[in-house]
Structures are given as structure tokens and as C-alpha cells.
C-alpha atoms as a PDB file:
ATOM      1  CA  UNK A   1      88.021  89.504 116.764  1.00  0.00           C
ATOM      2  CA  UNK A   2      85.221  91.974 116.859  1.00  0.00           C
ATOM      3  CA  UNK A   3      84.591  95.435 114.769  1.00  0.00           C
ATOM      4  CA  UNK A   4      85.043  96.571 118.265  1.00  0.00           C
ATOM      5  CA  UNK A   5      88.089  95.557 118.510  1.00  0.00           C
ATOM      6  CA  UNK A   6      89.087  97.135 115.580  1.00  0.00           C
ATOM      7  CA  UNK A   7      90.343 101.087 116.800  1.00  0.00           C
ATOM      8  CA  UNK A   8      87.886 103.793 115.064  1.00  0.00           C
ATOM      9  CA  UNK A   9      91.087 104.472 112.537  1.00  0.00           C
ATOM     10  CA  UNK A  10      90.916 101.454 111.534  1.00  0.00           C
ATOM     11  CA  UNK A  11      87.748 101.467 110.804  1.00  0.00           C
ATOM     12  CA  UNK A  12      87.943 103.949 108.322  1.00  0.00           C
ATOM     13  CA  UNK A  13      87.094 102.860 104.647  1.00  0.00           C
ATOM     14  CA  UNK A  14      90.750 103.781 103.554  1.00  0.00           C
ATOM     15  CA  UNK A  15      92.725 101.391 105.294  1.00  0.00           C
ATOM     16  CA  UNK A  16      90.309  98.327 103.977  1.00  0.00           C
ATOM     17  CA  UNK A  17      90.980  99.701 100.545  1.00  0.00           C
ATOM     18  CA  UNK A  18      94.862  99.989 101.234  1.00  0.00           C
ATOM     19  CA  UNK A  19      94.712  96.078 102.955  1.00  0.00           C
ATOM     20  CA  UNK A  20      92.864  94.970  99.925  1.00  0.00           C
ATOM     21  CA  UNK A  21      95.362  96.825  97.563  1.00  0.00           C
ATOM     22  CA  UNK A  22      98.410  95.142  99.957  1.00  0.00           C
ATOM     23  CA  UNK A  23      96.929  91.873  99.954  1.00  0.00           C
ATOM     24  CA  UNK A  24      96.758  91.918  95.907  1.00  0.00           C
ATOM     25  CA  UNK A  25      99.962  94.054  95.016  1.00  0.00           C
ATOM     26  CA  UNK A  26     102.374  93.402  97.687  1.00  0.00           C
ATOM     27  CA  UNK A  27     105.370  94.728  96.059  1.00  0.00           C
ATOM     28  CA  UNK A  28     104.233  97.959  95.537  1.00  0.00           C
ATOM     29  CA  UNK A  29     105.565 101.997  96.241  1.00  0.00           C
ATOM     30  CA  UNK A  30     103.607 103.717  98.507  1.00  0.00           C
ATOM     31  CA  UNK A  31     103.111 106.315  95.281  1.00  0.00           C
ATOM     32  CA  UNK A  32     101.317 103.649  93.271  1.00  0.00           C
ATOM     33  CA  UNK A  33      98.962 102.843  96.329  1.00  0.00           C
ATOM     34  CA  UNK A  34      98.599 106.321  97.099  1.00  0.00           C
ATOM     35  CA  UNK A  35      97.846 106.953  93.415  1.00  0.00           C
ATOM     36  CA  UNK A  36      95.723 103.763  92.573  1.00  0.00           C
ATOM     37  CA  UNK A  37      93.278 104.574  95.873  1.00  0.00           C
ATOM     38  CA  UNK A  38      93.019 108.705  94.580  1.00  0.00           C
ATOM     39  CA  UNK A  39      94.375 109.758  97.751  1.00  0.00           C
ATOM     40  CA  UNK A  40      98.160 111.402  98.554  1.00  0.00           C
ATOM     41  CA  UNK A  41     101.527 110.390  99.403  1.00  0.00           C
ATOM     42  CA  UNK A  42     101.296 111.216 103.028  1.00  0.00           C
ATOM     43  CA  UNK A  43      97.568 110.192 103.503  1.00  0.00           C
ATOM     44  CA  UNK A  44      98.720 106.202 102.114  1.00  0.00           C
ATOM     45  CA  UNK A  45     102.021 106.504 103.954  1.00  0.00           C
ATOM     46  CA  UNK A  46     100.031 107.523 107.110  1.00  0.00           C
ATOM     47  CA  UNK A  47      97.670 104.433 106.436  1.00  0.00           C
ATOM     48  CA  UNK A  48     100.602 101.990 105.850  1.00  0.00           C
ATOM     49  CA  UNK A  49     102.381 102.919 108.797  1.00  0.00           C
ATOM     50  CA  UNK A  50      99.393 102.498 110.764  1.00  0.00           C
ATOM     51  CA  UNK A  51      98.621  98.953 109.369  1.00  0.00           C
ATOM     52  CA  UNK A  52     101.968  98.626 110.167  1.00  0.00           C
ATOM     53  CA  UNK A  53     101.643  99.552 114.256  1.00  0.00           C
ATOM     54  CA  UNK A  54      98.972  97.388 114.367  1.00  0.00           C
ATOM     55  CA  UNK A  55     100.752  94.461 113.069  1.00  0.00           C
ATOM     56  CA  UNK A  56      98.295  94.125 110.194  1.00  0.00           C
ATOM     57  CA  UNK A  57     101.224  94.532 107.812  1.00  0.00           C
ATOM     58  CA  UNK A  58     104.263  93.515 107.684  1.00  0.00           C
ATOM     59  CA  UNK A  59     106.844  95.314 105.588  1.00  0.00           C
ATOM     60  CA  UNK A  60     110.277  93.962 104.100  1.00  0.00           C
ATOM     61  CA  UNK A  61     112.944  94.924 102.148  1.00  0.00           C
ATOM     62  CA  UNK A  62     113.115  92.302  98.846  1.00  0.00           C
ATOM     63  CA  UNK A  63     116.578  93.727  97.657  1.00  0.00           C
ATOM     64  CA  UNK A  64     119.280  94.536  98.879  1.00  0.00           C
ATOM     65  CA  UNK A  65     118.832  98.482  98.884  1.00  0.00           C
ATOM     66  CA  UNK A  66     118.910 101.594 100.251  1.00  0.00           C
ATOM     67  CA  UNK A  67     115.911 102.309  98.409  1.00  0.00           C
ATOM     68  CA  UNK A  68     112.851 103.309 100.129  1.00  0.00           C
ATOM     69  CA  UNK A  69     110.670 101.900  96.929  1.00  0.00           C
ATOM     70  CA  UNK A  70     111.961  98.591  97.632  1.00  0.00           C
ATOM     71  CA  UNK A  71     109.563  97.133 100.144  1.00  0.00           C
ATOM     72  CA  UNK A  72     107.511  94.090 100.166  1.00  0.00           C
ATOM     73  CA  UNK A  73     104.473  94.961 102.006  1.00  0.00           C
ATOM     74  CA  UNK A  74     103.156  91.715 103.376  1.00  0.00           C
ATOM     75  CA  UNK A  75      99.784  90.870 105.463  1.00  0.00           C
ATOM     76  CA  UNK A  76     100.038  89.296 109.218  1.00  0.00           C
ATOM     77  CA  UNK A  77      97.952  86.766 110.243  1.00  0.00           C
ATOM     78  CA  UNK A  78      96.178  89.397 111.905  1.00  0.00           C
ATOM     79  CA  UNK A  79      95.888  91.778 109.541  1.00  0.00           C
ATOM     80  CA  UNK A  80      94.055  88.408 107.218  1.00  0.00           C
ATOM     81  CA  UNK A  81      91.720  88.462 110.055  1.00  0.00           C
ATOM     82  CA  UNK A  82      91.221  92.121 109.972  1.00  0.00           C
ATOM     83  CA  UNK A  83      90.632  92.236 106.469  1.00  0.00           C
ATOM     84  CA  UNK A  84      88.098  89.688 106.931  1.00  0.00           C
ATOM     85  CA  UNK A  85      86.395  91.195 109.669  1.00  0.00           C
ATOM     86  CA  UNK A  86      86.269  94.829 107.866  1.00  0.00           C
ATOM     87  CA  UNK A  87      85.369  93.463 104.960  1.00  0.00           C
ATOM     88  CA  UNK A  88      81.965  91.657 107.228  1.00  0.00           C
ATOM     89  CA  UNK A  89      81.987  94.922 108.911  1.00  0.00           C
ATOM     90  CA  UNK A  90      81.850  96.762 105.506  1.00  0.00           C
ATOM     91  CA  UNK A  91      79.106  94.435 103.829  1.00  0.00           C
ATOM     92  CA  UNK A  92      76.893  94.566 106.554  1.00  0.00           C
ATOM     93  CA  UNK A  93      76.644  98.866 106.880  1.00  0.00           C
ATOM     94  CA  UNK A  94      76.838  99.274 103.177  1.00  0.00           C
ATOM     95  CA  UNK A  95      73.754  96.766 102.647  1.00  0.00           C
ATOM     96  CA  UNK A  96      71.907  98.731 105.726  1.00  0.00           C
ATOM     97  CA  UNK A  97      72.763 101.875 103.549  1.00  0.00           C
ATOM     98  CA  UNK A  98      71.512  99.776 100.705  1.00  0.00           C
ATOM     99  CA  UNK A  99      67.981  98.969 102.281  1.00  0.00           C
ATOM    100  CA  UNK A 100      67.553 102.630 103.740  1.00  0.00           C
ATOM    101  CA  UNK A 101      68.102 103.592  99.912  1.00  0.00           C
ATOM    102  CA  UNK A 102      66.033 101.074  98.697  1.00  0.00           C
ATOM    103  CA  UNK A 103      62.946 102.151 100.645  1.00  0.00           C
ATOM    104  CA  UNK A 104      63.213 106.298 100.146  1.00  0.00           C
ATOM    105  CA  UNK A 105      62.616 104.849  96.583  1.00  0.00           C
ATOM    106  CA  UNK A 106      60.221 103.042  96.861  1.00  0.00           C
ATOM    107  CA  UNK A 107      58.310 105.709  98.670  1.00  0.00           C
ATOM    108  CA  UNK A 108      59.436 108.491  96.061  1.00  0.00           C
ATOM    109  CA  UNK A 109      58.020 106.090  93.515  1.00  0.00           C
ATOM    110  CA  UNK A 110      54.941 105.824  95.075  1.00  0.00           C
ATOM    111  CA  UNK A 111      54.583 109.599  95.772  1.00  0.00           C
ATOM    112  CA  UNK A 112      55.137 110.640  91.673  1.00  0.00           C
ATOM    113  CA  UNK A 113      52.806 108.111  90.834  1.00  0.00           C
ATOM    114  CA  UNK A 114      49.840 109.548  93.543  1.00  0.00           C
ATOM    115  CA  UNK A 115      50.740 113.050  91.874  1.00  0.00           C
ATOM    116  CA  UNK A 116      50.877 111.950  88.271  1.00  0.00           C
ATOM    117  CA  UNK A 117      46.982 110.426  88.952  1.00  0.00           C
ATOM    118  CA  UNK A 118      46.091 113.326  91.117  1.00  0.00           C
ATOM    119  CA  UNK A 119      47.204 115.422  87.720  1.00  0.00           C
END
């Protein structure tokens, strides 16, 4: 499976995060994934239930209740592989961003020391 494959939502830093919190936590509320990522109820419902659609995540009931709370969030087979493959996905643009980075500083550095000798 490709990045490509992956749709743009998907793609999003979010639903890593949320697959990475699901893949540690899985019987967790939707409220403490919501409030462990810093993002709202809806916004980490809206993430879930798209994992969910794309058969990323699987989610159970582990009691026998009514109760919304009670779900076991599990990941798919798939949604191992998509972790894996946002996670390379992930790596690879952040270290891009990393070298881009890396380089206006070194060129910053190099301009404040021509001005300090130039003083």
C-alpha cells in the first residue's frame, strides 16, 4: 500500500496521532482521545469514525452495555499497515522539513557572522 493510496483525509497528521493513541490505549472514550490529542469531542469522533469506514479500526463493545463509553477500539490488519505506511510517510516529509530547516540556518549563521566581521 502506497501514501497514494491513502485518501488526502487520511493523510492528515490527526488521524496518525489518533491510530497511534488506538493502537496504545485501545479501551479508551472518545473524550480521553479527544482530550489527550488537544483537539474536541466531535473533531476525534469524526476521526474515529473515519478510521472506522476505512476499516483501519475496528470498534467493539467489551461489556455488556448500553453505554457508549464502553468500546474497545481495535486496529485491522489494515489499519497496522496504514499506521506503518503514515508513519514512513510522516518520517520522510518531516525530515525534508528537517533538512530545509537545517540549511536556512546554516545560511543565517553564515550571514550574522559576515555582518558581525563587516562591523
Amino acid at each position: 500500500m502506497s501514501s497514494r493510496a491513502i485518501s488526502d483525509t487520511t493523510a492528515e497528521p490527526l488521524f496518525l496521532d489518533v491510530i497511534r493513541f488506538i493502537a496504545a490505549s485501545p479501551r479508551v472514550s472518545q473524550r480521553k482521545v479527544a482530550s489527550s490529542l488537544g483537539v474536541s469531542l466531535g473533531k476525534a469522533n469524526y476521526c474515529i469514525r473515519a478510521l472506522i469506514d476505512k476499516g483501519f479500526v475496528k470498534a467493539e463493545n467489551y461489556r455488556s452495555s448500553t453505554n457508549k463509553l464502553s468500546y474497545l477500539y481495535l486496529l485491522t490488519p489494515s489499519g497496522i499497515s496504514a499506521k506503518a505506511e503514515l508513519t514512513r510517510y510522516f518520517l520522510t516529509r518531516k525530515m525534508s522539513e528537517y533538512e530545509v530547516l537545517r540549511l536556512e540556518i546554516e545560511q543565517l549563521r553564515k550571514e550574522v557572522e559576515t555582518t558581525v566581521q563587516d562591523i
